[in-house]
Protein backbone atom coordinates (compact mmCIF):
# COMPACT_ATOMS: atom_id res chain seq x y z
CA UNK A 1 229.27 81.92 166.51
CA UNK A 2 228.88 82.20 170.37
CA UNK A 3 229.40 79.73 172.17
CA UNK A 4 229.44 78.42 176.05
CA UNK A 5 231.28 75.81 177.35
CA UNK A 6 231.79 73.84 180.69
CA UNK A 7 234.93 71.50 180.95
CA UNK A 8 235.42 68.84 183.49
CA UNK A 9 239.13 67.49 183.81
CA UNK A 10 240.18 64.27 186.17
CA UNK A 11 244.25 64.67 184.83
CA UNK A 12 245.88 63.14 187.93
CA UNK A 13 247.25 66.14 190.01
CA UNK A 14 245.34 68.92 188.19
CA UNK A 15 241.53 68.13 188.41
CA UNK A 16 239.75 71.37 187.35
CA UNK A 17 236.24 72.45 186.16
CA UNK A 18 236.36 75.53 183.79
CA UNK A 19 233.62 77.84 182.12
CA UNK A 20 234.59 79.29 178.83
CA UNK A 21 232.41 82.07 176.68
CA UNK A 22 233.28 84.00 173.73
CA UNK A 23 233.20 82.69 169.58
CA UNK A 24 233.97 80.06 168.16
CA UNK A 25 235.06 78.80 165.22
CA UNK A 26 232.94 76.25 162.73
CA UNK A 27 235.24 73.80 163.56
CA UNK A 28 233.84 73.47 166.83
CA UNK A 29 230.37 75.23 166.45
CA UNK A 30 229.21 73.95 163.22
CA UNK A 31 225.40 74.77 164.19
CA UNK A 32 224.00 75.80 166.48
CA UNK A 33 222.73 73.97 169.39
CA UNK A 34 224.81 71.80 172.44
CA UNK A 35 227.40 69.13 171.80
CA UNK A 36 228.99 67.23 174.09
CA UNK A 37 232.78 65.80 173.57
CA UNK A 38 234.48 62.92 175.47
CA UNK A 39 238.00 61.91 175.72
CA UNK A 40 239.27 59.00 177.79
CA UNK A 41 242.62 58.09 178.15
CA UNK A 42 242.60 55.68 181.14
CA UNK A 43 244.02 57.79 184.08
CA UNK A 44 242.59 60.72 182.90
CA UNK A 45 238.94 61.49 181.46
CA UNK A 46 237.92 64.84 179.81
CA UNK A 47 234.18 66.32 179.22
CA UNK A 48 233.33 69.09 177.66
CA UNK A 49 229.79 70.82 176.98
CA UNK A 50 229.16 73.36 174.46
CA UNK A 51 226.69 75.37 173.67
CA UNK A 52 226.43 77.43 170.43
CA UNK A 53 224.08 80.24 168.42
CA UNK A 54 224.30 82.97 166.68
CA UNK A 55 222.59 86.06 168.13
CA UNK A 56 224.54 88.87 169.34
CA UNK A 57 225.49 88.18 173.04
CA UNK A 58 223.65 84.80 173.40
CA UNK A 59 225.67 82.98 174.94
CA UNK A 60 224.81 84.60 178.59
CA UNK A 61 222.93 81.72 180.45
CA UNK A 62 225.31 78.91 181.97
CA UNK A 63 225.89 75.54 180.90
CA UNK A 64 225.87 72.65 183.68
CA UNK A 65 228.76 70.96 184.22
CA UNK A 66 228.53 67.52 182.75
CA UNK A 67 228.48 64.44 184.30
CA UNK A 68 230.10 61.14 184.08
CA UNK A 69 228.33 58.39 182.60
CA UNK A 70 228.35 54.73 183.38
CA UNK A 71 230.40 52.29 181.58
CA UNK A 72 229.31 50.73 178.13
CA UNK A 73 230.79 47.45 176.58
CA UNK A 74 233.30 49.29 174.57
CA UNK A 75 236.79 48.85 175.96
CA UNK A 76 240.10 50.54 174.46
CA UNK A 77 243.94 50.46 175.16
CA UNK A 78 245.57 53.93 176.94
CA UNK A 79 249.53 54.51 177.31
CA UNK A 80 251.39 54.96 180.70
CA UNK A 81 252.19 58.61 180.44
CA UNK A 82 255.17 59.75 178.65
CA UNK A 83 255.85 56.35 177.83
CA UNK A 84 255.39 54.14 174.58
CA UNK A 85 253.44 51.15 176.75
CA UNK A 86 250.73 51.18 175.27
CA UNK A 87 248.97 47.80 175.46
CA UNK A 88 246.58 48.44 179.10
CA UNK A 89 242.88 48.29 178.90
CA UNK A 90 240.26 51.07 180.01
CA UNK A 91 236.63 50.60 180.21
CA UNK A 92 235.16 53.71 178.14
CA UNK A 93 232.11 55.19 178.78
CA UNK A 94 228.71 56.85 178.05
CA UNK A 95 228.70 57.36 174.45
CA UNK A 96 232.31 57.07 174.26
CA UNK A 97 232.28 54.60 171.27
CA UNK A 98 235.51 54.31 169.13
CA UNK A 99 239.21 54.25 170.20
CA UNK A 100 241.27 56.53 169.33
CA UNK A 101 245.33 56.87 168.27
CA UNK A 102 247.03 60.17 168.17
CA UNK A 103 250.77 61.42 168.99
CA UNK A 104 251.03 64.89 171.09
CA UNK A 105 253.72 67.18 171.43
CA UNK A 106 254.89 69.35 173.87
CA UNK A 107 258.16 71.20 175.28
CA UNK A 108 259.25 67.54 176.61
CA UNK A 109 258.97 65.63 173.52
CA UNK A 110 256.26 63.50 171.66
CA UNK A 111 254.47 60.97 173.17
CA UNK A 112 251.44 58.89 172.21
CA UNK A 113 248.36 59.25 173.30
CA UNK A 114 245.27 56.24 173.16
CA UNK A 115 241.74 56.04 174.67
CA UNK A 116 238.24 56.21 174.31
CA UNK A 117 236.42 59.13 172.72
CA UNK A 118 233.17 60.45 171.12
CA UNK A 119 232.28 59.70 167.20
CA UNK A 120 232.12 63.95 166.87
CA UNK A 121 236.14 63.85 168.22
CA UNK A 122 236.69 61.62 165.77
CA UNK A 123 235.65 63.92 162.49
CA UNK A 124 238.26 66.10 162.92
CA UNK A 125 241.52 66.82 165.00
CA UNK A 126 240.80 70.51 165.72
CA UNK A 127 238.21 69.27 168.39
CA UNK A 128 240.85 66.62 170.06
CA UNK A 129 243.07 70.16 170.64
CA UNK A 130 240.72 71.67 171.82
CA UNK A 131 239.60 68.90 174.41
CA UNK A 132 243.39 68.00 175.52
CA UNK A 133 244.68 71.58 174.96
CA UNK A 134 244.73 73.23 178.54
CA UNK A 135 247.11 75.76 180.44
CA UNK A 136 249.92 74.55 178.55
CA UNK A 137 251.04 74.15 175.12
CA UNK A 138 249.89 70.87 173.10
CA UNK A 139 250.20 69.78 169.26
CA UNK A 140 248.66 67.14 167.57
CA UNK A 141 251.10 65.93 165.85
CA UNK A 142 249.45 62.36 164.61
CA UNK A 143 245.93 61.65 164.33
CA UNK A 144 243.43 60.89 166.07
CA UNK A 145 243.38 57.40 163.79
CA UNK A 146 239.67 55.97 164.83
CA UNK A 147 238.44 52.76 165.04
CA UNK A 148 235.68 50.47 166.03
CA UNK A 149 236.01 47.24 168.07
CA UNK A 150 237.36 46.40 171.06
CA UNK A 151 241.04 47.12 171.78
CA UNK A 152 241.48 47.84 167.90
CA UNK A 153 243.66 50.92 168.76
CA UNK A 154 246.80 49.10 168.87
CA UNK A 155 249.87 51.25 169.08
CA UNK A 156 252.50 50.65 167.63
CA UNK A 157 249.97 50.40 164.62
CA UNK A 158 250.63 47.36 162.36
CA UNK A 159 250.64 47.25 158.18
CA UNK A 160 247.48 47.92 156.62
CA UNK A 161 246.35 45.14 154.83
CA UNK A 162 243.53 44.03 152.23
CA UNK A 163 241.11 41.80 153.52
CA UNK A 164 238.05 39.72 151.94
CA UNK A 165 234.67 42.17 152.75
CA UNK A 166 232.57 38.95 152.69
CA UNK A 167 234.34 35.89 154.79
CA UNK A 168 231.94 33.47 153.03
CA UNK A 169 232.99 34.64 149.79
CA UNK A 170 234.82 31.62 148.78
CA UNK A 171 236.38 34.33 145.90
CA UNK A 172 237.12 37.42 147.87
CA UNK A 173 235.27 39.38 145.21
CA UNK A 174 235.55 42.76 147.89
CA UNK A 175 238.33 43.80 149.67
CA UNK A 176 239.15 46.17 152.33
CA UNK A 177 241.79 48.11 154.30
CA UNK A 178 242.53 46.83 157.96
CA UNK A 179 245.01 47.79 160.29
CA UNK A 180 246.95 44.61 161.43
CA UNK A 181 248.52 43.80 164.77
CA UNK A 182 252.23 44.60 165.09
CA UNK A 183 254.16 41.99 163.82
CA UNK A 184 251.95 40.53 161.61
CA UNK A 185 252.72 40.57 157.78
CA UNK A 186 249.60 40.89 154.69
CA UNK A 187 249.34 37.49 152.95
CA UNK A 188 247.43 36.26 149.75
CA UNK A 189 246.59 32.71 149.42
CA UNK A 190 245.02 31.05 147.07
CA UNK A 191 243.47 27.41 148.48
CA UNK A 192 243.34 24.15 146.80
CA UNK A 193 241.18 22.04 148.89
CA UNK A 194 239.97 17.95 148.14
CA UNK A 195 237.05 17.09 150.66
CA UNK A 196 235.39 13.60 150.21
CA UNK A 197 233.17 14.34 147.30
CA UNK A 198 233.96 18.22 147.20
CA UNK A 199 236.91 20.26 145.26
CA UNK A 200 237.25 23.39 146.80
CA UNK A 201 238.78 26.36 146.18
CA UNK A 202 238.68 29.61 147.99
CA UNK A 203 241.30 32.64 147.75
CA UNK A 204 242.69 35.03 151.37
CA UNK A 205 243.24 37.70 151.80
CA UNK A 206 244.48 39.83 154.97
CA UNK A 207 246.84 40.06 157.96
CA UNK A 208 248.95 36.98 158.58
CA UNK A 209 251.09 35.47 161.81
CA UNK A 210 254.43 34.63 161.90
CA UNK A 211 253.72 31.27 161.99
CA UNK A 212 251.72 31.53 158.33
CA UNK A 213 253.89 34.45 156.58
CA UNK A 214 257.74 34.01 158.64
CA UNK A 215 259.33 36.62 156.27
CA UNK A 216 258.29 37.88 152.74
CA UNK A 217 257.77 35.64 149.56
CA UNK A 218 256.34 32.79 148.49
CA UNK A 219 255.16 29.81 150.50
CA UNK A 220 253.40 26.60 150.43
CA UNK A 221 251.67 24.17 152.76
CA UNK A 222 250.17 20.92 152.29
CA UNK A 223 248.18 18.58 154.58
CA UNK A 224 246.52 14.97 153.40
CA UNK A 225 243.86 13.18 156.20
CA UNK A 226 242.59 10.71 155.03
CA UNK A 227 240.50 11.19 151.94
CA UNK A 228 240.65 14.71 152.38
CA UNK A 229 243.86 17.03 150.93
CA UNK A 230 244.37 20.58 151.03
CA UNK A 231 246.97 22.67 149.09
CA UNK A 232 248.03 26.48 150.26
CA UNK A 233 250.25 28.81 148.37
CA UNK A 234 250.76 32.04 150.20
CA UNK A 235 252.59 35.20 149.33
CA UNK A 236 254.04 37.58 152.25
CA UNK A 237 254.60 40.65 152.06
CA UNK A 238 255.68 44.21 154.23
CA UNK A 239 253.80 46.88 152.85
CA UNK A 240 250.76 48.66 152.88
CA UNK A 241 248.11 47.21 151.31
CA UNK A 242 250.74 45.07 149.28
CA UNK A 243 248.50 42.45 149.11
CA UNK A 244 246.41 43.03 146.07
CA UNK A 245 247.28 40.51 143.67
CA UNK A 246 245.34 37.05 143.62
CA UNK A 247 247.53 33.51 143.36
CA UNK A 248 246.32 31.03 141.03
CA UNK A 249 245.79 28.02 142.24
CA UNK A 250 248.34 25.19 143.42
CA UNK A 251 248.96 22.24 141.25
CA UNK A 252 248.16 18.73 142.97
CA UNK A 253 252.20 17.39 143.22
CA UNK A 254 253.44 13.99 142.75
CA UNK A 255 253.46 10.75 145.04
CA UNK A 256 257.03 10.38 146.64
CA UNK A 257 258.05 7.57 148.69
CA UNK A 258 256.18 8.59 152.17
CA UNK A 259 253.42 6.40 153.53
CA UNK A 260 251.44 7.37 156.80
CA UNK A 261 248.48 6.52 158.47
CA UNK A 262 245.47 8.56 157.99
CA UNK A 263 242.15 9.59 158.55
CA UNK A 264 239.40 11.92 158.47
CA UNK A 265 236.91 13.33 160.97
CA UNK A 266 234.71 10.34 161.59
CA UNK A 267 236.82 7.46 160.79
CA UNK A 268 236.85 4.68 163.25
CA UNK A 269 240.14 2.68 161.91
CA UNK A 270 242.77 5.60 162.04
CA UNK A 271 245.36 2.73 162.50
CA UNK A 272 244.26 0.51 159.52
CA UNK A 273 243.93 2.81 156.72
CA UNK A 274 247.33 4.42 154.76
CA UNK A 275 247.74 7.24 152.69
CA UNK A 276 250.79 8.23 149.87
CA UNK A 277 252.31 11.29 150.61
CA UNK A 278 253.03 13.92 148.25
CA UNK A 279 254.91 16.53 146.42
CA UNK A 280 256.73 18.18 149.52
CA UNK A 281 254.67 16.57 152.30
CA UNK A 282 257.68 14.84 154.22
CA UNK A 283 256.03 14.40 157.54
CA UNK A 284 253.45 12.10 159.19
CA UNK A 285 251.11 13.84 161.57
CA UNK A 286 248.44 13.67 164.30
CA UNK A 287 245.79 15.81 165.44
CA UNK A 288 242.32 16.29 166.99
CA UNK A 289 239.24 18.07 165.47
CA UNK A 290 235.95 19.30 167.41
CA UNK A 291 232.83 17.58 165.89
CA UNK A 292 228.99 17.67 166.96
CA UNK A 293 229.85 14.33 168.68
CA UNK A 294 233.25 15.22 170.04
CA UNK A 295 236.71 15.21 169.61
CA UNK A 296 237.96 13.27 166.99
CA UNK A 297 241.64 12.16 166.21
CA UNK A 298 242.80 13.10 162.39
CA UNK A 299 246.03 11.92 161.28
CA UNK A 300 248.06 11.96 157.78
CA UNK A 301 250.87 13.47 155.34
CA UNK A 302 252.30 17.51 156.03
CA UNK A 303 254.74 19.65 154.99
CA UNK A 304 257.80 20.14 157.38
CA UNK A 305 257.05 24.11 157.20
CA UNK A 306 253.65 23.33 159.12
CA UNK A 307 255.32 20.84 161.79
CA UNK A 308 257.99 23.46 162.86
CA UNK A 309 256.39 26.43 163.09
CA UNK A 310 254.05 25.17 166.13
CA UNK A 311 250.91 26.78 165.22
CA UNK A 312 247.80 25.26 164.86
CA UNK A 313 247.31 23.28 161.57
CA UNK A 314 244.06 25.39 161.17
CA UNK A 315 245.75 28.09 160.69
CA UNK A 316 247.80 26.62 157.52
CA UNK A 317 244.85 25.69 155.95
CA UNK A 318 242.17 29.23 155.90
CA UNK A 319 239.53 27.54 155.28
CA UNK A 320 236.86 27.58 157.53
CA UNK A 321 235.67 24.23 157.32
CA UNK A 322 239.27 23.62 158.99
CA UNK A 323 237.73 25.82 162.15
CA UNK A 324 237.44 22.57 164.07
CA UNK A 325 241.07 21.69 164.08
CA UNK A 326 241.78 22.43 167.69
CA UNK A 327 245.43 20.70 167.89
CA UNK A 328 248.75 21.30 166.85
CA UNK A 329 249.98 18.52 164.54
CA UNK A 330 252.08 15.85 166.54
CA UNK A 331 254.66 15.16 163.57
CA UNK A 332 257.38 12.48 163.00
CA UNK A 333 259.38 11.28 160.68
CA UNK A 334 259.73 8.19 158.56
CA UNK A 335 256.73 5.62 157.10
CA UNK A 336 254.11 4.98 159.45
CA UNK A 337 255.20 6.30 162.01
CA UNK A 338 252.03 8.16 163.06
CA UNK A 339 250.03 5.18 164.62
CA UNK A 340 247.36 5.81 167.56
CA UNK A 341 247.98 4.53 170.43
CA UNK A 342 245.88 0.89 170.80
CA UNK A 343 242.70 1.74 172.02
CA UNK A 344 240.77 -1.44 172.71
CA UNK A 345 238.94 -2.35 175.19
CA UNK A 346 240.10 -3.92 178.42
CA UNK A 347 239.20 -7.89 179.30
CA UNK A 348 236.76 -8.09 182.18
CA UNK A 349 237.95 -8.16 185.55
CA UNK A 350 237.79 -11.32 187.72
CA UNK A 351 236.57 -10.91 191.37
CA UNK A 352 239.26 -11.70 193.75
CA UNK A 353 239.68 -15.45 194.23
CA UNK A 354 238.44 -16.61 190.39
CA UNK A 355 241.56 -17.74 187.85
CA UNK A 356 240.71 -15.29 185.16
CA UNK A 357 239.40 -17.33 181.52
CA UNK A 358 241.97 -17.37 179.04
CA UNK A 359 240.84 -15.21 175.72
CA UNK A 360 239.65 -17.39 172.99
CA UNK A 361 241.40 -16.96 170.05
CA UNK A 362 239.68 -15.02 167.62
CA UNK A 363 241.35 -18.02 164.24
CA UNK A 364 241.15 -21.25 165.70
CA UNK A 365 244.37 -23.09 164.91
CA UNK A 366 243.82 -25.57 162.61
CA UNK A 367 243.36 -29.38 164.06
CA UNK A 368 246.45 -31.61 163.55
CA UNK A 369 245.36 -33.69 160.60
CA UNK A 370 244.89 -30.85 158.51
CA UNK A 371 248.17 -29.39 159.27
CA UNK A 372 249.70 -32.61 158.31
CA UNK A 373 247.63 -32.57 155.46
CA UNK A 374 249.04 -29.03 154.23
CA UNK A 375 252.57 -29.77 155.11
CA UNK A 376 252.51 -32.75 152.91
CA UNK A 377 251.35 -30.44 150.01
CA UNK A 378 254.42 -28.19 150.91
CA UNK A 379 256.65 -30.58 150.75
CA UNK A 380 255.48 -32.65 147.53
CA UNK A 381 255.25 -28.75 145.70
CA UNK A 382 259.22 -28.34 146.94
CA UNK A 383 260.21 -31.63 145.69
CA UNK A 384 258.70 -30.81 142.11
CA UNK A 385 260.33 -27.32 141.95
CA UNK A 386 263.72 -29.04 143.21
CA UNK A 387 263.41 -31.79 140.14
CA UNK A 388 262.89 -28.97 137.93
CA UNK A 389 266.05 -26.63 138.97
CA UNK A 390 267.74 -30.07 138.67
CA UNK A 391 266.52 -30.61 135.17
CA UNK A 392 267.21 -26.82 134.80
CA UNK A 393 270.69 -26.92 135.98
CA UNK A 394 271.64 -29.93 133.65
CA UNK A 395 271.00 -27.69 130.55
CA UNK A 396 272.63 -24.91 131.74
CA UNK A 397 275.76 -27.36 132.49
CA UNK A 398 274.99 -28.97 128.76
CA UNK A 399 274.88 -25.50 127.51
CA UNK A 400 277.83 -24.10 129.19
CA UNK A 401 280.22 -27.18 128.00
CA UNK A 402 279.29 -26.15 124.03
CA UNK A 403 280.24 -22.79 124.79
CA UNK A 404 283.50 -24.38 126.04
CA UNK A 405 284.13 -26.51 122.98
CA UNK A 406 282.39 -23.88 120.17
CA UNK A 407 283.54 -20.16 121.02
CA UNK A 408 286.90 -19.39 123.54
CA UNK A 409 285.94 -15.90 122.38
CA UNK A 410 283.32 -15.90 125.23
CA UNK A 411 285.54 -17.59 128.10
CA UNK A 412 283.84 -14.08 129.96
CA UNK A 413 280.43 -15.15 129.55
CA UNK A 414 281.58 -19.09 130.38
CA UNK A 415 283.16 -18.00 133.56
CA UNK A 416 279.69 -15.67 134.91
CA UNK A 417 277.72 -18.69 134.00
CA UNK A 418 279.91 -21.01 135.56
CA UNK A 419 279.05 -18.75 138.67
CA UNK A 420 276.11 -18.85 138.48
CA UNK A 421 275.87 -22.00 138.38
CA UNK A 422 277.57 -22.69 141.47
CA UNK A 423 275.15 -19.96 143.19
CA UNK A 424 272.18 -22.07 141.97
CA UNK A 425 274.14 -25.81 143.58
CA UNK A 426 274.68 -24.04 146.93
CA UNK A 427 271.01 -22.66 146.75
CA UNK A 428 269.87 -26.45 145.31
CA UNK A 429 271.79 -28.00 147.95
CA UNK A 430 269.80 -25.44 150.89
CA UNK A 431 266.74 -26.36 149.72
CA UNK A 432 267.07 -29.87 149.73
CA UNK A 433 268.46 -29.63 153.26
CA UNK A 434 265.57 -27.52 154.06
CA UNK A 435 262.74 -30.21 152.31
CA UNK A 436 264.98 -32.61 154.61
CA UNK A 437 264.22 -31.00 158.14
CA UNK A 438 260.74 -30.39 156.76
CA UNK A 439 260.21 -34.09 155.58
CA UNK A 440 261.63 -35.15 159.45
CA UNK A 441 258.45 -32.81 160.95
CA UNK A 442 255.84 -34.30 158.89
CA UNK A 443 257.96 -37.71 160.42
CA UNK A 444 257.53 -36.75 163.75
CA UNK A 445 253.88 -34.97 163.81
CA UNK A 446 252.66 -38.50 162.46
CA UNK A 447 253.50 -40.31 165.53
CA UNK A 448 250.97 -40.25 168.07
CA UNK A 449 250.75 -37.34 170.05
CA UNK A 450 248.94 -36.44 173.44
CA UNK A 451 245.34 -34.62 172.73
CA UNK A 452 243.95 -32.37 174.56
CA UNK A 453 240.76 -30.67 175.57
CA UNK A 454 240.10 -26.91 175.20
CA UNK A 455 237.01 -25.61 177.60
């Protein structure tokens, strides 16, 4: 076809405007008609207008120049030229509405090259040539890789990675390809989660931090709160699209020997309810969620893997019922050892001058009498268990001396009995000294005492 075309340049140091007629080729005039192409690479922007038919010679009449547009919402990373830094923002513009990767190559080397461009640029790397291709001599050598989003066009690009189509697909029936952010590794998970009331389950799949996926292969996570558990197996891996397979599920694990304080979302006595660890959980934690009415502390059993990796325990968990866990965990070691700080309220204050009322107590102590009444049970219960290890301890003496006289083929057996014997005389003889200091209180809180008043 014919064509006529008007290019407007901004490359620092070589700003030009140029008019171009003669064919084309379909890869640039397709139909007839005008097009207009966009490329925007932060410290550069490039517009071209074409105009194409197919008549002989009709491509006479002049084409304006185009404009620039104002920006749109759409903003994309660019590269310092020459260099691989990649990672700086530029607002694109007019219809300018994917980003763009691509690697060019010229007589210096090959760099890459990122911006903004036009969804025609995008169907097919001839037209990017074109655009960039000037004076000098250009290749594409990569690309241009599209995208839509803001900023997707990361460079270096990261794995590509299955993903769940449908995030409220609880079985990630669909899948699809994403490109992940460098570093990051593709990760299947398969959830096993225990809400009051509610067994869950719900299988990942997608890109994955280093603080969920630290190197390939299998990994687990556990968290307990209260009456709420949750269970997360998680395979890594460091390939494309590696991530196909599906985990079954985790099996609940055994109690071991851990005990911590926990609670849900909700819970008002954090401090006076316990939980039983299990399986691998070998840490007590804390934490805050964000509810409707606030923030909330949540506290109970993890895994070791979640404390010292520092993320966020929401992350460990995928759900997105866990979206509200805001903290890291606070973790320690050893039973119990994840109590809240005491938050009751403060006593009134007195105005200056006033002696400030001592707190009542919230048990009364119990009135004199009565104690004297209970310590006399006490002590008539210890003197009936002492006259029964005595009667107790005869026997065994009567016992041991026919052993004595009857069998010397168990002097072995005579001699551990003897010792224990002796154990139980020395622990006889404590007791009675100890129903002797007690019988000397009751003594003493029969005499007549001073009596006070409380107000």
């Amino acid at each position: 076809m014919c064509v006529t075309s008007t290019t407007r340049d901004t490359s620092p140091g070589t700003p030009f405007t140029r008019i171009f007629k003669g064919c084309a080729p379909i890869s640039q005039c397709p139909a007839t008609g005008t097009r207009r192409y966009s490329i925007n690479v932060g410290i550069a922007l490039l517009r071209k207008a074409l105009r194409c038919c197919d008549d002989d010679e009709c491509n006479s009449e002049p084409l304006d120049v185009p404009t620039f547009e104002p920006f749109n919402n759409q903003t994309c990373n660019f590269c310092l030229p020459g260099t691989e830094d990649c990672s700086l923002p530029v607002s694109c513009q007019g219809e300018e509405t994917r980003c763009f990767v691509a690697k060019v190559a010229n007589s210096t080397g090959q760099y890459p090259l990122l911006g903004c461009t036009t969804e025609n640029v995008c169907s097919s790397a001839n037209k990017l040539k074109e655009l960039i291709d000037k004076d000098e001599p250009h290749s594409i050598s990569f690309g241009p890789d599209c995208c839509d989003g803001n900023s997707c066009n990361i460079y270096p690009p990261g794995l590509k990675c299955l993903t769940c189509q449908d995030p409220s697909d609880p079985q990630c029936s669909t899948v699809e390809s994403v490109t992940c952010s460098p570093g990051e590794l593709c990760a299947t998970s398969s959830i096993q989660a225990t809400f009051p009331g509610v067994p869950t389950r719900e299988i990942y799949k997608g890109c994955a931090s280093s603080s969920k996926c630290p190197a390939p292969g299998l990994w687990s996570y556990s968290v307990t709160a209260g009456s709420s558990r949750t269970i997360a197996s998680v395979r890594c891996c460091d390939e494309n699209d590696c991530n196909s397979d599906t985990l079954p599920g985790p099996v609940l694990q055994p109690e071991n020997s851990l005990i911590c304080f926990g609670c849900s979302p909700g819970d008002t006595a954090c401090n006076n309810t316990f939980v039983t660890c299990r399986g691998s959980e070998n840490r007590c934690f804390t934490t805050k969620v964000r509810t409707a009415s606030g923030t909330k502390q949540v506290s109970g059993c993890t895994s070791a893997n979640v404390c010292d990796s520092g993320g966020r325990l929401s992350a460990f968990l995928y759900l997105d019922s866990a979206s509200g866990l805001s903290g890291r965990p606070v973790c320690c070691s050893g039973s119990l050892c994840n109590r809240l700080p005491d938050q009751s309220p403060l006593p009134p204050i007195c105005p200056l001058g006033c002696q400030p009322r001592p707190p009542c107590p919230v048990r009364p102590a119990p009135p004199p009498r009565q104690l004297l009444r209970q310590l006399r049970a006490v002590a008539t219960r210890l003197q009936e268990l002492l006259r029964r290890l005595q009667n107790l301890l005869q026997r065994l003496q009567n016992f041991l001396q026919n052993l004595v006289d009857q069998i010397s083929s168990v002097q072995s057996v005579a001699t551990r009995l003897q010792n224990m014997v002796r154990r139980l005389q020395n622990f006889v003889e404590r007791l009675q000294r100890q129903l002797d200091q007690l019988q000397e209180t009751v003594r003493k809180l029969q005499r007549p005492g001073r009596q006070c008043r409380c107000w």
